[in-house]
Protein backbone atom coordinates (compact mmCIF):
# COMPACT_ATOMS: atom_id res chain seq x y z
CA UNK A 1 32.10 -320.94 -42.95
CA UNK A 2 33.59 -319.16 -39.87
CA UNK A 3 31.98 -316.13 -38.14
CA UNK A 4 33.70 -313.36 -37.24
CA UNK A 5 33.90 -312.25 -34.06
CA UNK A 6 34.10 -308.63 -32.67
CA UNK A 7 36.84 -307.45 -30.52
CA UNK A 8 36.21 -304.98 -27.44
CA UNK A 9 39.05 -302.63 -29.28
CA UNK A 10 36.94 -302.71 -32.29
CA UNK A 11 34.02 -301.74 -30.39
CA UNK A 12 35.91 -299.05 -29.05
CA UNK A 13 36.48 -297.34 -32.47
CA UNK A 14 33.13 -297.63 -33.40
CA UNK A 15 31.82 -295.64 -30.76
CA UNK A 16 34.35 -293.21 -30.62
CA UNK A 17 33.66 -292.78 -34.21
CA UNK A 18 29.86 -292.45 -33.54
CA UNK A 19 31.17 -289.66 -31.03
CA UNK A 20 33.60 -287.64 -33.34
CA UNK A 21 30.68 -287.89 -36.29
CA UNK A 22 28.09 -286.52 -34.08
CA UNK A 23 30.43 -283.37 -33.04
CA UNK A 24 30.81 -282.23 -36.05
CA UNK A 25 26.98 -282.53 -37.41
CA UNK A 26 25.67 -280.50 -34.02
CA UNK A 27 28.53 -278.58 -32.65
CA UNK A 28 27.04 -275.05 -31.92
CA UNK A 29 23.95 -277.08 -30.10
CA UNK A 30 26.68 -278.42 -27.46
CA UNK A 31 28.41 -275.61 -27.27
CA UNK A 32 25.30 -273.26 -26.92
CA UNK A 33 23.77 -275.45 -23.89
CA UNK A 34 24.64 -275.00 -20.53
CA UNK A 35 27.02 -272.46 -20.78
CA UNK A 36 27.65 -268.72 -19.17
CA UNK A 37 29.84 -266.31 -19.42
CA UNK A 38 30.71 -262.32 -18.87
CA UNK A 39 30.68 -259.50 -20.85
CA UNK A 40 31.81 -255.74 -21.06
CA UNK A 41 29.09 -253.17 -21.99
CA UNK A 42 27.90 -249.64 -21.63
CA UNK A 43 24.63 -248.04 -21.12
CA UNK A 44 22.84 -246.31 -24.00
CA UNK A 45 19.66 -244.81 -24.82
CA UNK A 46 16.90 -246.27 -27.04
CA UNK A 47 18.50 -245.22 -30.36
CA UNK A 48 20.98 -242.89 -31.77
CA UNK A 49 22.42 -239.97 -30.55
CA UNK A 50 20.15 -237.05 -32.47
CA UNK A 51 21.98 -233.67 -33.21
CA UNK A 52 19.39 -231.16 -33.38
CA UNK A 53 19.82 -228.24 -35.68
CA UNK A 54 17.88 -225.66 -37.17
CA UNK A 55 16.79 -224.54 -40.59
CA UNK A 56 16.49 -220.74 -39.86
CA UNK A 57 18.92 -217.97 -39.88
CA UNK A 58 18.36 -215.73 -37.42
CA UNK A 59 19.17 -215.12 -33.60
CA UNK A 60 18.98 -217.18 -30.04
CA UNK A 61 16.04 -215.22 -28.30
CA UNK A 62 15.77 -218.17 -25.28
CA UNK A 63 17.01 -221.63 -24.62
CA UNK A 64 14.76 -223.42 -22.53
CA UNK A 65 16.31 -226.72 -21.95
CA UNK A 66 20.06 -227.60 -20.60
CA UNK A 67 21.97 -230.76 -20.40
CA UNK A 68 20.42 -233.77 -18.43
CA UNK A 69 16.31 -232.59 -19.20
CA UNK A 70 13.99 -234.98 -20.15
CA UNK A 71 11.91 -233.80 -22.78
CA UNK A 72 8.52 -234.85 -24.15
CA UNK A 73 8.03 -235.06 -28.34
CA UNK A 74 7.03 -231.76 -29.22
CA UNK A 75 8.32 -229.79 -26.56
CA UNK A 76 9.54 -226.22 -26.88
CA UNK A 77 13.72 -226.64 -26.59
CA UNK A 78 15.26 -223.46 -28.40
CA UNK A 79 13.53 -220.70 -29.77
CA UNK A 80 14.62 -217.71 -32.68
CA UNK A 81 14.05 -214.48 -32.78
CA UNK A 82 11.82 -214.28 -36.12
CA UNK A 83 10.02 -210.85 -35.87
CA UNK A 84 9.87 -209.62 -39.62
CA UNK A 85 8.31 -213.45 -40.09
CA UNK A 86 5.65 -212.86 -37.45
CA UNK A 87 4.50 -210.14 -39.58
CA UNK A 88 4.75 -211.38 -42.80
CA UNK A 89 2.29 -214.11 -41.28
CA UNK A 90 -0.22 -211.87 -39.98
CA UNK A 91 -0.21 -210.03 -43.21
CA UNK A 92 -0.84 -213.06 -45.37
CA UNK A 93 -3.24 -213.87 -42.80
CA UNK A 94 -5.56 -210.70 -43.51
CA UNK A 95 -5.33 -211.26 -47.25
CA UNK A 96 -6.82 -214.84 -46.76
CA UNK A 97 -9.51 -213.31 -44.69
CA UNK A 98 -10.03 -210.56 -47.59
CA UNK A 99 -9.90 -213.65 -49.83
CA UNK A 100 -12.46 -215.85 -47.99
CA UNK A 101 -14.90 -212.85 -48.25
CA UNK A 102 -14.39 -212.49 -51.64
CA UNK A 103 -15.09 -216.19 -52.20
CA UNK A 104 -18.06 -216.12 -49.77
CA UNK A 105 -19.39 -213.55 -50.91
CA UNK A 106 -19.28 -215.13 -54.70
CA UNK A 107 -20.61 -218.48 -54.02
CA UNK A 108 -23.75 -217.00 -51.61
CA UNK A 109 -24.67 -214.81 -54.52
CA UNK A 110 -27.02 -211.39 -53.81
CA UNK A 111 -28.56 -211.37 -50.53
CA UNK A 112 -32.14 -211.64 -49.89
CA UNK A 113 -32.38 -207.67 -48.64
CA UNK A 114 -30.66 -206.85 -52.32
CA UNK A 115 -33.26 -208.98 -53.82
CA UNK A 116 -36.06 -207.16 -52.41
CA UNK A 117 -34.44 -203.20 -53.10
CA UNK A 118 -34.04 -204.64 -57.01
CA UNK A 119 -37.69 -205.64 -57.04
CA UNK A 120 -38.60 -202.55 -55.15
CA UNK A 121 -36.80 -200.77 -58.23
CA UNK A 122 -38.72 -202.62 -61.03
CA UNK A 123 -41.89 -201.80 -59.38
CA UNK A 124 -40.71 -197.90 -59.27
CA UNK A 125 -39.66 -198.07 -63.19
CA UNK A 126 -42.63 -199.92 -63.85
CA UNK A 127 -44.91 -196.74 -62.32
CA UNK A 128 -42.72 -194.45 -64.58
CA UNK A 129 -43.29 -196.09 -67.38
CA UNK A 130 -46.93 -196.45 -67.13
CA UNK A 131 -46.95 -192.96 -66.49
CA UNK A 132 -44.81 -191.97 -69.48
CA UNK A 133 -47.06 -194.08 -71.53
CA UNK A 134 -50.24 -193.18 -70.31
CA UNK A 135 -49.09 -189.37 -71.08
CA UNK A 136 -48.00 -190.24 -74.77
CA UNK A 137 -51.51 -191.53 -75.05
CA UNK A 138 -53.03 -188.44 -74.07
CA UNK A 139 -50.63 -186.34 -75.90
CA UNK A 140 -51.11 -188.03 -79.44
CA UNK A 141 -55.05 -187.94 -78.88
CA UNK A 142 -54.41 -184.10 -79.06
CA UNK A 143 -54.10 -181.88 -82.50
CA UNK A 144 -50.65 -181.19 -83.44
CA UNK A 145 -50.15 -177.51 -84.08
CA UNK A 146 -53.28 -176.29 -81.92
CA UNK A 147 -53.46 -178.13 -78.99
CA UNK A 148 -50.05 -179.21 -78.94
CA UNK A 149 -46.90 -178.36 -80.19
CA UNK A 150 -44.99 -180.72 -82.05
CA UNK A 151 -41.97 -180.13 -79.93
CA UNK A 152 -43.98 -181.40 -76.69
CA UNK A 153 -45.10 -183.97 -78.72
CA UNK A 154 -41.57 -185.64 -78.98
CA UNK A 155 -40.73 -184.60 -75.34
CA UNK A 156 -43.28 -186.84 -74.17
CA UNK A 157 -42.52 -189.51 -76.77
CA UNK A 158 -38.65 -189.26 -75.76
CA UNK A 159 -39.83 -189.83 -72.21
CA UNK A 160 -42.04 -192.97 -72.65
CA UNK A 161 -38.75 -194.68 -74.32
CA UNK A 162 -36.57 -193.01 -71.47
CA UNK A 163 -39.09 -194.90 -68.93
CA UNK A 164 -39.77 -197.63 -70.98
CA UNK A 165 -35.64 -198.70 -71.12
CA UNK A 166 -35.66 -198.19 -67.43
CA UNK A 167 -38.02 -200.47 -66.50
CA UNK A 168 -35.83 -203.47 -68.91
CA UNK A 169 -32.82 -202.63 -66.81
CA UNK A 170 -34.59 -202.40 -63.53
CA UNK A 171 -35.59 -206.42 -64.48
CA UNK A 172 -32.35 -207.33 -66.19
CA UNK A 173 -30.83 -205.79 -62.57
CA UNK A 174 -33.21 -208.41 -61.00
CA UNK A 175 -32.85 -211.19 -62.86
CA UNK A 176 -29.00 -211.43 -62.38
CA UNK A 177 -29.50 -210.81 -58.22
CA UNK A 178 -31.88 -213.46 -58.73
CA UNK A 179 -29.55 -216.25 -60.56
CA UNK A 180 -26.20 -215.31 -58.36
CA UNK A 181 -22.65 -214.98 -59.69
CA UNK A 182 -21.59 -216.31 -62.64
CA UNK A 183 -19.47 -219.94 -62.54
CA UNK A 184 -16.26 -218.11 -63.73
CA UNK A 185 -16.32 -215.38 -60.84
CA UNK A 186 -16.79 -218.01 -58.36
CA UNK A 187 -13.52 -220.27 -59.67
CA UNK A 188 -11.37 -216.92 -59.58
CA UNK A 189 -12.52 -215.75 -55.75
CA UNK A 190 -11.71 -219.50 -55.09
CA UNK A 191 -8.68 -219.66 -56.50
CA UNK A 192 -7.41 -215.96 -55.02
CA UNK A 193 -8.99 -217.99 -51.93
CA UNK A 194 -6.42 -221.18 -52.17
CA UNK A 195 -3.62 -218.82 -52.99
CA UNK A 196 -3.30 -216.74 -50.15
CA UNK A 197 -4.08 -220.12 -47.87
CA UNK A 198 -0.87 -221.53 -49.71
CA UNK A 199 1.10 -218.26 -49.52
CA UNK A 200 0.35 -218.36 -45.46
CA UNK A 201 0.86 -222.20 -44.76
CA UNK A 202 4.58 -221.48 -46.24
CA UNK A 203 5.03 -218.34 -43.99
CA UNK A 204 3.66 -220.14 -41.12
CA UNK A 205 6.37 -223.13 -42.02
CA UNK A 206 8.74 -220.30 -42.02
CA UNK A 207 8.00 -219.26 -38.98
CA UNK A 208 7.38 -222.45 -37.32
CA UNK A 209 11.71 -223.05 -38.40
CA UNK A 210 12.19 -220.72 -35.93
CA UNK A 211 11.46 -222.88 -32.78
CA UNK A 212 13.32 -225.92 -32.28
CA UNK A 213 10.97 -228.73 -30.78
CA UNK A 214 12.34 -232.16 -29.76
CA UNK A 215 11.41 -235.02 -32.07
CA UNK A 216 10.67 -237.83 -29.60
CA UNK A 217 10.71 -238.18 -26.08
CA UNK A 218 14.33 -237.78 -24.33
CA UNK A 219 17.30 -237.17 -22.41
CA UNK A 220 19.26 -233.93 -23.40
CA UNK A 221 22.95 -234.22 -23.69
CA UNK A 222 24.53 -231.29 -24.33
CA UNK A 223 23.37 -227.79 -25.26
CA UNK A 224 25.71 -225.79 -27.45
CA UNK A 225 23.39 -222.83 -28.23
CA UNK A 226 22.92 -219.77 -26.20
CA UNK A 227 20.72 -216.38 -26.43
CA UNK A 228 21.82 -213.72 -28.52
CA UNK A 229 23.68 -216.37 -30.28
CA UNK A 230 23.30 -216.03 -34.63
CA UNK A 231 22.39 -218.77 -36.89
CA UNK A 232 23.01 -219.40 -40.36
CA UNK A 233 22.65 -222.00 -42.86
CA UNK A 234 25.36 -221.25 -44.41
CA UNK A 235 27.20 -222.52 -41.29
CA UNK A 236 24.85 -225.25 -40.15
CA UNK A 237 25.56 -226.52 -36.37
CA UNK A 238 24.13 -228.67 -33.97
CA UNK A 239 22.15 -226.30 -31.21
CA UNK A 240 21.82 -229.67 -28.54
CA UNK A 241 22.50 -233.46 -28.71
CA UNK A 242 19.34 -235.92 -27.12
CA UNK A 243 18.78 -239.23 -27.08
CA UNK A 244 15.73 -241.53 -26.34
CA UNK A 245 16.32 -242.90 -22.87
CA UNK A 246 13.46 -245.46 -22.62
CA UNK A 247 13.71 -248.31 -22.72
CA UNK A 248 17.95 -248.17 -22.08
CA UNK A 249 19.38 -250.59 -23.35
CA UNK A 250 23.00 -252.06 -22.68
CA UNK A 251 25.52 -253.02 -25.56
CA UNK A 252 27.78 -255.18 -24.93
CA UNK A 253 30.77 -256.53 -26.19
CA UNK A 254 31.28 -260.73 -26.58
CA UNK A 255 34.58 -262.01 -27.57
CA UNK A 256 33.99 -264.48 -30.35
CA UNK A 257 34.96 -267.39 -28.03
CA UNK A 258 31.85 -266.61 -26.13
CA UNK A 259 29.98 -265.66 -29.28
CA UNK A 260 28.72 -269.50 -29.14
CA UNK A 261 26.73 -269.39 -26.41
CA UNK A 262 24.54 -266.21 -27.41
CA UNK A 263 20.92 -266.29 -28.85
CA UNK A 264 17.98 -263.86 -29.34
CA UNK A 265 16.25 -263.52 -26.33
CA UNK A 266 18.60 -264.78 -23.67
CA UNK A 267 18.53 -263.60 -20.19
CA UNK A 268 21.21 -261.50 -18.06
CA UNK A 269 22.10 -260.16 -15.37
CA UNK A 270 23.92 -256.13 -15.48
CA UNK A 271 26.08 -255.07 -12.63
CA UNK A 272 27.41 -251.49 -12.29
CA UNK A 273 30.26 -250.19 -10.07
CA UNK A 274 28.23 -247.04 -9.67
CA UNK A 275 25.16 -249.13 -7.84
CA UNK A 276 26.82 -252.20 -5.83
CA UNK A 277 23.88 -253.60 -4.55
CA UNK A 278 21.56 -253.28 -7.55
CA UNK A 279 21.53 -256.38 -10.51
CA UNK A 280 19.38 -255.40 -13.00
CA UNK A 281 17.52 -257.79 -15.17
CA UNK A 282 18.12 -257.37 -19.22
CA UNK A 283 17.01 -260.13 -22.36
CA UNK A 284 18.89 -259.94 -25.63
CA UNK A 285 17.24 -257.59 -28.12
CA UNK A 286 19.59 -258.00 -31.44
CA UNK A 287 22.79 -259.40 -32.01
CA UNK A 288 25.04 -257.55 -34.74
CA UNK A 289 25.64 -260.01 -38.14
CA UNK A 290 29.47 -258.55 -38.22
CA UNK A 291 32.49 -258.70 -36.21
CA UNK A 292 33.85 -254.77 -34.98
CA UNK A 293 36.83 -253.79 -32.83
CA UNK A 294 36.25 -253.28 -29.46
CA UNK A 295 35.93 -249.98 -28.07
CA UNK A 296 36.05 -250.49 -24.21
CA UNK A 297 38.84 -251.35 -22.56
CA UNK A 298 39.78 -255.10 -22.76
CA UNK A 299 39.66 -257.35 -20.13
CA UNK A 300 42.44 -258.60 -18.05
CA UNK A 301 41.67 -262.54 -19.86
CA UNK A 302 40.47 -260.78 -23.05
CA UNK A 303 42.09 -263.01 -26.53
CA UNK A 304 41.07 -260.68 -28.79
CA UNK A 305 40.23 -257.02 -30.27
CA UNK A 306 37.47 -258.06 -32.06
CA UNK A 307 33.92 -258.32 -30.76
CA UNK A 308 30.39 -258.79 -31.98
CA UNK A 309 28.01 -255.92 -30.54
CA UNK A 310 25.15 -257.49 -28.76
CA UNK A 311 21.92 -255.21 -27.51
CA UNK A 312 20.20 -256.01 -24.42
CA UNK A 313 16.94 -254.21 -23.25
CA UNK A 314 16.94 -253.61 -19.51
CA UNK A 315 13.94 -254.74 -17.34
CA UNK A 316 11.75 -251.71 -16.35
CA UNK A 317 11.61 -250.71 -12.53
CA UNK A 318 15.70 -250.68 -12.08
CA UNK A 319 17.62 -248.09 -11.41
CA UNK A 320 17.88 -244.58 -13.71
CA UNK A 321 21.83 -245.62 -15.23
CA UNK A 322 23.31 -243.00 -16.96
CA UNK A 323 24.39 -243.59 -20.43
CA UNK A 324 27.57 -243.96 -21.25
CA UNK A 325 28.05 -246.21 -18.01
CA UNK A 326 30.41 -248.85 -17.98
CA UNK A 327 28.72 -252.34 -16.98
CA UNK A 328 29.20 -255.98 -16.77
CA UNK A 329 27.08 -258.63 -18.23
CA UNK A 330 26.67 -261.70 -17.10
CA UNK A 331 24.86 -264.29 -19.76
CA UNK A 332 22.51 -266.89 -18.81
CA UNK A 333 22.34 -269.87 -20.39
CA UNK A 334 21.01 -269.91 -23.90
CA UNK A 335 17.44 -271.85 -23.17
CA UNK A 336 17.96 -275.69 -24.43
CA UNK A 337 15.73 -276.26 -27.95
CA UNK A 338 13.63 -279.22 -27.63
């Protein structure tokens, strides 16, 4: 039987076979090493612009920021003249005080000093009617109609019964100082207590409406409000615009024939007109999952409109951009996967 034997041509098409096969099955791993490129970008803060409002109606009494502060979270930016608030607080603040005494004074029950004047008061009745009694005593011993009249006779017995009642109250009195307020007077004074609390936490929210504090730590933009200025919800507008400036962060804008050679955490370098001399360091923070239109102006070599939005976090220790500055990125190499 004869062998048969292999040609160099047919050689040839087996490897470049081998070749074409293995660019299709890994094509984004040869395209993704060993590559750089450039990018457009501008500088922005650490998340969306914020438009701060209000949720008061009333009027500008002092603006204390303008554009370009930096403000901590918390801070004081615009303030409202809320007067006929102020005092609505401190009123509901004395009837929670009133309250609170109530309560206290329900739950404590009698103090000792009361205790002592209502057993100072038994002991008193309880003299009386000893006396009372001792008199009836004496009285009956006696001969009704020559010693004694009959009508003294029932003065004196009136009195012992007079005395004799007074004492029972005096310990009744006693006993109740004694055992405190009753369950149900206590669960009213508290709950007068937790009502006036409620009715000046939401006068207090009221009033707290009326100063505008920045919610996180930023960079004012723009301040629209001014003093003397009125507010109203029915005409809701934004009093300032603020950002977070820190970290920045850079997005740029990758054609999709560079879109290849990005991956999370690649390095970069940003240059700026504005600062010549200065290349800041940045890594890849997020890369957007959808193709946009651009919105910088396209390059002189730029194919297409469309972009995908990639974020970059600059390196700490650079140079304060502003946002909204135009920048150019310049993409490492993607790091090779091993």
């Amino acid at each position: 039987m004869r062998q048969r034997q292999t040609t160099p041509t047919a050689v040839a098409k087996l490897l470049g076979a081998a070749v074409a096969i293995a660019a299709v099955v890994c094509p984004i791993t040869v395209l993704a090493q060993g590559a750089s490129f450039v990018a457009a970008g501008r500088v922005e803060g650490a998340g969306p612009t914020l438009s701060i409002g209000t949720a008061a109606t009333g009027t500008v009494s002092e603006v204390l920021v303008r554009e370009g502060s930096r403000v901590r979270a918390g801070e004081l930016l615009v303030k409202l003249d809320c007067k006929p608030i102020e005092a609505e607080v401190r009123v509901r603040d004395n009837e929670l005080n009133a309250a609170q005494a109530v309560y206290d004074r329900s739950r404590n029950g009698s103090r000792p000093d009361e205790i002592a004047v209502g057993e100072a008061v038994v002991g008193y009745s309880a003299a009386r009617a000893d006396e009372a009694q001792k008199t009836l005593q004496r009285t009956e011993q006696m001969r009704e109609g020559v010693s004694v009249t009959v009508a003294h006779v029932l003065e004196v017995q009136r009195d012992a019964r007079i005395a004799a009642a007074q004492l029972a109250e005096a310990h009744a009195k006693l006993s109740l100082l004694k055992v405190g307020s009753r369950e149900e007077d206590v669960r009213w004074a508290e709950a007068r207590r937790n009502e006036a609390a409620a009715q000046l936490d939401a006068q207090r929210a009221n009033l707290d409406r009326c100063s505008v504090r920045a919610p996180v730590d930023g960079l004012v933009l723009d301040v629209s409000a001014s003093a003397g200025q009125f507010l109203s919800l029915a005409v809701p507008e934004p009093l300032l615009h603020m950002v977070r400036d820190d970290p920045l962060r850079v997005r740029a804008e990758v054609e999709l024939r560079d879109f290849p050679h990005v991956c999370s955490g690649q390095s970069a370098t940003v240059n700026a007109e504005a600062f010549p001399n200065a290349q800041i360091r940045a890594q890849v923070a997020s890369i957007s999952p959808m193709v946009t239109p651009r919105l910088t102006a396209p390059a002189a070599d730029a194919r297409s409109k469309d972009i995908v939005a990639v974020t970059l976090e600059l390196a700490r220790g650079g140079p304060v951009l502003p946002i909204g500055l135009p920048v150019t990125v310049r993409f490492e190499p993607c790091p090779s996967k091993t």
